[in-house]
Protein backbone atom coordinates (compact mmCIF):
# COMPACT_ATOMS: atom_id res chain seq x y z
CA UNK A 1 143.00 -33.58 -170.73
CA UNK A 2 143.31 -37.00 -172.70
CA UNK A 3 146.46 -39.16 -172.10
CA UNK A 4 146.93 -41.93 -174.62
CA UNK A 5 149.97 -43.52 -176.57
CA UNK A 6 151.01 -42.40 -180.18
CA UNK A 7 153.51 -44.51 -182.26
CA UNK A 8 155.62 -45.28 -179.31
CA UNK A 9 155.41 -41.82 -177.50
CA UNK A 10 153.05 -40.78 -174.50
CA UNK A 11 150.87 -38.16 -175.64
CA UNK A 12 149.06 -35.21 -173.75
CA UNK A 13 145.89 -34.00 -175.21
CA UNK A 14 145.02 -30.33 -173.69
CA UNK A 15 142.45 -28.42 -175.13
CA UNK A 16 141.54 -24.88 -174.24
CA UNK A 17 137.59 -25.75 -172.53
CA UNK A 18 139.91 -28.06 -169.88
CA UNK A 19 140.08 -25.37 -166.82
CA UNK A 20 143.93 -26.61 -166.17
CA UNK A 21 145.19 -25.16 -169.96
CA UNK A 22 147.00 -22.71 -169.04
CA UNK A 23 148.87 -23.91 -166.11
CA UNK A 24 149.78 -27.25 -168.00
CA UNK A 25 151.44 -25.41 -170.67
CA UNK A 26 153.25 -23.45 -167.87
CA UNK A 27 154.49 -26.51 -166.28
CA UNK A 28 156.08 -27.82 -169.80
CA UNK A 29 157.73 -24.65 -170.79
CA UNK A 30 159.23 -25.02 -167.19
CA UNK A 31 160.79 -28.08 -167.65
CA UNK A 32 164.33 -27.21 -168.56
CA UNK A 33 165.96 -28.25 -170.64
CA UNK A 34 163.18 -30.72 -171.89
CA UNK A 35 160.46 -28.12 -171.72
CA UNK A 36 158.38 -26.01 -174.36
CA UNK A 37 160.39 -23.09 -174.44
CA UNK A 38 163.81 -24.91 -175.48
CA UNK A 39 162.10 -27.78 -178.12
CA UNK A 40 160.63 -23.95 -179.70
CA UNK A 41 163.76 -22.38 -179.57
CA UNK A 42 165.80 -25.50 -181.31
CA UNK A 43 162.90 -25.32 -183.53
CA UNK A 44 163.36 -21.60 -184.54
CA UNK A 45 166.68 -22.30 -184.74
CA UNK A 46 167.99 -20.90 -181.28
CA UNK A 47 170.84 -22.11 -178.86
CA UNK A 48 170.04 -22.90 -175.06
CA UNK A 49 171.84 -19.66 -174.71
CA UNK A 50 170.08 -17.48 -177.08
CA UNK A 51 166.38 -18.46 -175.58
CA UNK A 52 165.33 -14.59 -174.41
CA UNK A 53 163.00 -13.87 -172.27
CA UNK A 54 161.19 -12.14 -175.29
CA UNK A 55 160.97 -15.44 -176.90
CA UNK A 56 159.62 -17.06 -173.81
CA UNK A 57 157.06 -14.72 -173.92
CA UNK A 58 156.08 -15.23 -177.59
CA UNK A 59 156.22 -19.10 -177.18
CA UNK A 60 153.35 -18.47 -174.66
CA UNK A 61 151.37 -17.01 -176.39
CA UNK A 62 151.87 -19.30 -179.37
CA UNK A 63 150.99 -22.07 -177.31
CA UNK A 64 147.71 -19.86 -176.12
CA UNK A 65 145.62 -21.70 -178.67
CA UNK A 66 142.77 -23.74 -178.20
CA UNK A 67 144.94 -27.62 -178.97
CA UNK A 68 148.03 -28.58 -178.39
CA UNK A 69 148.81 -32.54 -178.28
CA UNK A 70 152.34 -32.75 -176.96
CA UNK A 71 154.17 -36.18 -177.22
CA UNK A 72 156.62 -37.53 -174.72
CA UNK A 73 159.51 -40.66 -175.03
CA UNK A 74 159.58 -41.45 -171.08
CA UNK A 75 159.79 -38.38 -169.27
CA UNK A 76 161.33 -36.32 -171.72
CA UNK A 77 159.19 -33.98 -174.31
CA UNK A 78 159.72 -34.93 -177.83
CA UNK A 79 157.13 -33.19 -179.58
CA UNK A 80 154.47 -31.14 -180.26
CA UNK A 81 151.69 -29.86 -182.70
CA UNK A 82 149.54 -26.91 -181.50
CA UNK A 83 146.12 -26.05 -183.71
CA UNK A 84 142.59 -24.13 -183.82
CA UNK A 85 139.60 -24.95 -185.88
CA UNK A 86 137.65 -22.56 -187.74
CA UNK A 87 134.28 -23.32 -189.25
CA UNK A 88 134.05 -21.33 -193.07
CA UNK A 89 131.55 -21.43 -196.07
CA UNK A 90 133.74 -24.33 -197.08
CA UNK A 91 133.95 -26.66 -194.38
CA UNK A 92 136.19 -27.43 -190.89
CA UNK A 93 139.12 -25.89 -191.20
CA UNK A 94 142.28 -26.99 -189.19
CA UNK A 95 144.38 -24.13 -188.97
CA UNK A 96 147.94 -25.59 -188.04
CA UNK A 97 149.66 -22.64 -185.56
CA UNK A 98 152.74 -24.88 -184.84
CA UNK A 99 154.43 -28.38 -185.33
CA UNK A 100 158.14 -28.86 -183.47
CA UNK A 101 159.82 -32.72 -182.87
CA UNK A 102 163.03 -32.98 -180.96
CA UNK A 103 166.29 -33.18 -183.40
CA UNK A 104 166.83 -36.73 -181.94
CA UNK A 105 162.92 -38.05 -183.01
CA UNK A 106 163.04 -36.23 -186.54
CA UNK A 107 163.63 -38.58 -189.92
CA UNK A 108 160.39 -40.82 -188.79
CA UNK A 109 157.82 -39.05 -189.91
CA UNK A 110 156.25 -38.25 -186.75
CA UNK A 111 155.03 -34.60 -188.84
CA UNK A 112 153.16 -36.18 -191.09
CA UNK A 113 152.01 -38.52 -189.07
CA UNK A 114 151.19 -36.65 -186.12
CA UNK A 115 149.07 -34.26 -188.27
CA UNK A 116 147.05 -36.95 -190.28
CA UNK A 117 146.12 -38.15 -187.05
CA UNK A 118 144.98 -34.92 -186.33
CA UNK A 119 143.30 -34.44 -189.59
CA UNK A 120 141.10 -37.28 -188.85
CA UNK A 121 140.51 -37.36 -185.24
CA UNK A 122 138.82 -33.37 -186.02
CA UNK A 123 136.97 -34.29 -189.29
CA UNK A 124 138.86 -31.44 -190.84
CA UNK A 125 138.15 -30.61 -194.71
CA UNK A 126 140.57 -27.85 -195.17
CA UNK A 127 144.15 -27.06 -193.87
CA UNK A 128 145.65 -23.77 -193.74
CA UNK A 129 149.00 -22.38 -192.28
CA UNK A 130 151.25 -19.39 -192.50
CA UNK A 131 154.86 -20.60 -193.00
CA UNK A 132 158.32 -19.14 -193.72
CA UNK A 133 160.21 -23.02 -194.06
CA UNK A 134 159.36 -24.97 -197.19
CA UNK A 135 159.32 -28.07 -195.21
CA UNK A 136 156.04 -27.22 -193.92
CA UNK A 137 155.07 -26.42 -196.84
CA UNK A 138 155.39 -29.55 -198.48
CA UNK A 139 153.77 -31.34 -194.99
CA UNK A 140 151.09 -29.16 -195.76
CA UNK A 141 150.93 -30.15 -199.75
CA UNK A 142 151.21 -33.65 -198.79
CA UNK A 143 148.09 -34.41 -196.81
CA UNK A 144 146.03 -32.01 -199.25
CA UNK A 145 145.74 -30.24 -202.44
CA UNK A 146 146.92 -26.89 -203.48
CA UNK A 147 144.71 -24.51 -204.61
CA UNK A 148 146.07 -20.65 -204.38
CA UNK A 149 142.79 -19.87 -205.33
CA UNK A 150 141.02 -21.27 -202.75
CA UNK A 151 144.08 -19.88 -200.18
CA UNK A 152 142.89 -16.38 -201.38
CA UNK A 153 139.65 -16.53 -200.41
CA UNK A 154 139.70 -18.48 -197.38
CA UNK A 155 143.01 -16.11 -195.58
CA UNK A 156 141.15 -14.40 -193.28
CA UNK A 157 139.81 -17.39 -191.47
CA UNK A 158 143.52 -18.10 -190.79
CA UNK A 159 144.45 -14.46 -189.92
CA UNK A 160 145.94 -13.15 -192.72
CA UNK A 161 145.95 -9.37 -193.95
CA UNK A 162 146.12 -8.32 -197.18
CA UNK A 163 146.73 -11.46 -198.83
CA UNK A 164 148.78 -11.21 -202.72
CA UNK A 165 149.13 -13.57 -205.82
CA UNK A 166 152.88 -13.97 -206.13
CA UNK A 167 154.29 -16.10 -209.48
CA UNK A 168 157.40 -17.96 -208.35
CA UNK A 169 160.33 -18.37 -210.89
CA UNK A 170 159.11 -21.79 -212.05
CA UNK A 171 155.46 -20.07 -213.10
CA UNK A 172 154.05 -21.41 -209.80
CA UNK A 173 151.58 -19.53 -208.30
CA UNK A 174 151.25 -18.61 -204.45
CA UNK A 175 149.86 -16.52 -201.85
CA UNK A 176 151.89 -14.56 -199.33
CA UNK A 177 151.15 -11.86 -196.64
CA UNK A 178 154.19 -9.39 -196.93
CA UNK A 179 155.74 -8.51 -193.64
CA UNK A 180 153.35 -10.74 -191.75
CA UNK A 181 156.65 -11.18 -188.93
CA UNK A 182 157.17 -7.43 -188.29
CA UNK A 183 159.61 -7.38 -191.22
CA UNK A 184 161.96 -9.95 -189.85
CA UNK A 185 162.66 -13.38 -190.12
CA UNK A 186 161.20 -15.85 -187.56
CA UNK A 187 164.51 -17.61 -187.66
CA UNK A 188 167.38 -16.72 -185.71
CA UNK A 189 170.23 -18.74 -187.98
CA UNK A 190 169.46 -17.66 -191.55
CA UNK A 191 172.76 -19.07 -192.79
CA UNK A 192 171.60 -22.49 -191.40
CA UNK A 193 168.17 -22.01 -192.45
CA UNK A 194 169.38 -21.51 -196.16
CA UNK A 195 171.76 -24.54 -196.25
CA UNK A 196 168.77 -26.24 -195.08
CA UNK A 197 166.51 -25.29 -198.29
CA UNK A 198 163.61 -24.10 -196.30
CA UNK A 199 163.45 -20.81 -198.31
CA UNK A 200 160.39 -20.84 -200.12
CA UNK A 201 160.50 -19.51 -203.94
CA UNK A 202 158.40 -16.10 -204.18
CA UNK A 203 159.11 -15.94 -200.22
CA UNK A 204 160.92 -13.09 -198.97
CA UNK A 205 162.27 -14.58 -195.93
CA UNK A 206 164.23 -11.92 -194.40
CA UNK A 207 161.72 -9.33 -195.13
CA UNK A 208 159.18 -10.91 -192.76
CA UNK A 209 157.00 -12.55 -195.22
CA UNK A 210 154.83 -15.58 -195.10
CA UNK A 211 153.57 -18.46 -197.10
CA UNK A 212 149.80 -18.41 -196.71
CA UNK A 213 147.76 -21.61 -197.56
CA UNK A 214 144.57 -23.16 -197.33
CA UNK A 215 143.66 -26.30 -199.42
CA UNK A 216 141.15 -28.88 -199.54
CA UNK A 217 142.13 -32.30 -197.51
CA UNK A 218 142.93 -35.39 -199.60
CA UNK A 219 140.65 -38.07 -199.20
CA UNK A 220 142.62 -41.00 -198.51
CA UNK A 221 145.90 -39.70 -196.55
């Protein structure tokens, strides 16, 4: 476990070798309304009272990963980004599982600049993520450079089945795993989540599809 201080906040390090992982994450889902479990839910776009105990469970096991750097403002959580690494033909790959910041610490950048940091600290050459929101997305598309092409190939290293070449309305092309979420959306306020422009063009949202992505790391980000 590293403890050090990120752009104002206290950060955690915890990394899966650490004996302690799993009990550490189980304290800070614990936490109330300040733990794991509620900054997901807000994240997925849940209420307080909506959390499930279903949810709990999958937050768990999202969180069962082998990095997770959580960020704190005092005592309270504000943030976290949750990752494995995957070696492939091409290089490091830093396969991003999960990146949520508290409502109150959003419009600073602390994505992007949470996940450069992690970019560099892991000598990373390629991201890749599975995404329904179009903001990560273009957190994704900002740090690197997109390449469907290379996103086919590498897809399995990230997980995904049965990958497909999907030409959005603007002649953009993209890769997608259809019905990767059990053909359902992963958020829980879709009327929200639209007014919000996270849909993602070629992205059938409520079906249970998913962006895939893996591109080659900018140089100087």
């Amino acid at each position: 476990i590293n403890r050090s201080v990120f752009g104002g906040f206290n950060e955690v390090l915890i990394e899966r070798e650490t004996n302690s992982h799993a009990s550490i994450i189980l304290d800070l889902m614990a936490e109330g309304d300040e733990g794991l479990i509620v900054l997901t839910g807000l994240g997925f776009m849940y209420k307080r009272s909506e959390i499930t105990k279903s949810l709990e469970e999958d937050v768990l096991k999202h969180l069962d990963t082998e990095r997770v750097r959580v960020f704190m403002r005092g005592e309270s959580l504000a943030g976290y980004i949750c990752s494995k690494q995957v070696e492939t033909p091409r290089g490091r790959l830093y396969d991003l599982e999960g990146i949520v910041f508290h409502p109150k610490h959003q419009g600073r950048h602390l994505g992007r600049r949470s996940l450069v940091s992690e970019l560099k600290t892991t000598g990373a050459k390629l991201i890749g993520l599975q995404t329904q929101r179009g903001d990560m997305k273009s957190l994704a598309e900002a740090v690197s450079y997109s390449d469907p092409y290379l996103t086919y190939e590498l897809a399995s290293y990230i997980g995904t089945d049965n990958p497909q070449y999907v030409t959005t309305g603007d002649g953009q092309l993209i890769v997608k795993q259809p019905g990767r979420y059990k053909g359902k959306p992963l958020y829980n306020d879709m009327i929200q989540f639209i007014k919000n422009e996270y849909q993602i063009p070629g992205v059938d949202t409520e079906a249970g599809d998913a962006l895939v992505l893996v591109n080659r790391v900018k140089e100087n980000i």
